[in-house]
Protein backbone atom coordinates (compact mmCIF):
# COMPACT_ATOMS: atom_id res chain seq x y z
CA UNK A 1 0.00 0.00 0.00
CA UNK A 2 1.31 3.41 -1.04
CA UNK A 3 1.25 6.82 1.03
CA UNK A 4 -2.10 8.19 2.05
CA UNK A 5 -2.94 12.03 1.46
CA UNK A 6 -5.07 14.04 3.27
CA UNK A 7 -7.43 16.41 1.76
CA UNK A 8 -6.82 20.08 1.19
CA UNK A 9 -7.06 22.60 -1.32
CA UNK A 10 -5.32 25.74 -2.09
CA UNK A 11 -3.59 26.91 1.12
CA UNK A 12 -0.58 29.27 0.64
CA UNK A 13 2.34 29.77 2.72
CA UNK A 14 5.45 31.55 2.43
CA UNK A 15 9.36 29.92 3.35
CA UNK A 16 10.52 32.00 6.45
CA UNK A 17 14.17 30.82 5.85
CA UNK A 18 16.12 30.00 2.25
CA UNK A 19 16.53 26.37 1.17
CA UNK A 20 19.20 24.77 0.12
CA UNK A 21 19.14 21.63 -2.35
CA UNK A 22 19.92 18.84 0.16
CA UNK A 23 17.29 20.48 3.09
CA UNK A 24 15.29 17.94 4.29
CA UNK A 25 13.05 20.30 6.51
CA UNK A 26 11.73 24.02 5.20
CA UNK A 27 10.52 26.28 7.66
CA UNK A 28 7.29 28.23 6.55
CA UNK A 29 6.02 31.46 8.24
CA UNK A 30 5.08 31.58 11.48
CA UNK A 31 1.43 30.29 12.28
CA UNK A 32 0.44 29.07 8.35
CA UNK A 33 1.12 25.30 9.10
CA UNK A 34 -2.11 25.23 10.51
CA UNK A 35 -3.82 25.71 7.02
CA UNK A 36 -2.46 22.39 5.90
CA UNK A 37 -2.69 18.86 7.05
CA UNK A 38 -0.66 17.17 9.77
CA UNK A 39 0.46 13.64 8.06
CA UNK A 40 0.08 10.98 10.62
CA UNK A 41 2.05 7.58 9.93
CA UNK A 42 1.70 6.76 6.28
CA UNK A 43 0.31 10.10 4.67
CA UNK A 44 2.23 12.98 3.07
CA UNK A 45 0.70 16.01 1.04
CA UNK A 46 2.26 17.72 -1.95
CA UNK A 47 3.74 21.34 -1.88
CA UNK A 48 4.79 23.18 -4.77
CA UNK A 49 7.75 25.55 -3.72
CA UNK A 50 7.50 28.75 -6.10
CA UNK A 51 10.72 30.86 -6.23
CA UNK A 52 9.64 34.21 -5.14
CA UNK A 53 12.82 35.60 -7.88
CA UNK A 54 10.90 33.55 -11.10
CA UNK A 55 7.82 31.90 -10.65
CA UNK A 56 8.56 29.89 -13.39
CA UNK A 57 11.54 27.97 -11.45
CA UNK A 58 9.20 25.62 -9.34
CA UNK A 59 9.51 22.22 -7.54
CA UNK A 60 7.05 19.65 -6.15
CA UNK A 61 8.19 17.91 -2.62
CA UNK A 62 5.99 15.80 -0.14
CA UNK A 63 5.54 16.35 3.05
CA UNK A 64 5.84 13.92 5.38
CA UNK A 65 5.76 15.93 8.88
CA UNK A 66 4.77 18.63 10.64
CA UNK A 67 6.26 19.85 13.12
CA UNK A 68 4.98 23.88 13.88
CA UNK A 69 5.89 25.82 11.13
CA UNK A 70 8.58 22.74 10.50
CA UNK A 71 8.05 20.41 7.35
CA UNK A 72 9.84 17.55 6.71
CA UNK A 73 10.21 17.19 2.72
């Protein structure tokens, strides 16, 4: 059985601190985790981080925790 995803639509947030390319974690701003799901054991949800330079430079990550404003990706 593959990953389960809970249901959301829509919900924006914006990274409080720059990522590099081998983060595993991305901190978003303060208080906007609670717009998206909290995977439990077995469920992720899809972000799409949007570089706030180009919007055209984009990349898709799953989340697999939340920890406050903490994701791990």
């Amino acid at each position: 059985m593959g990953f389960r995803k809970p249901n959301f639509n829509q919900a924006q947030t914006a990274l409080a601190l720059p990522v590099a390319p081998t983060d595993t974690t991305i901190t978003v701003a303060s208080g906007t985790s609670s717009y998206f799901p909290n995977p439990t054991t077995g469920q992720i949800f899809t972000a799409t981080l949007v570089s706030a330079q180009n919007n055209l430079i984009n990349e898709i990550c799953y989340v697999t925790n939340v920890t406050g404003d903490v994701w791990t990706v």
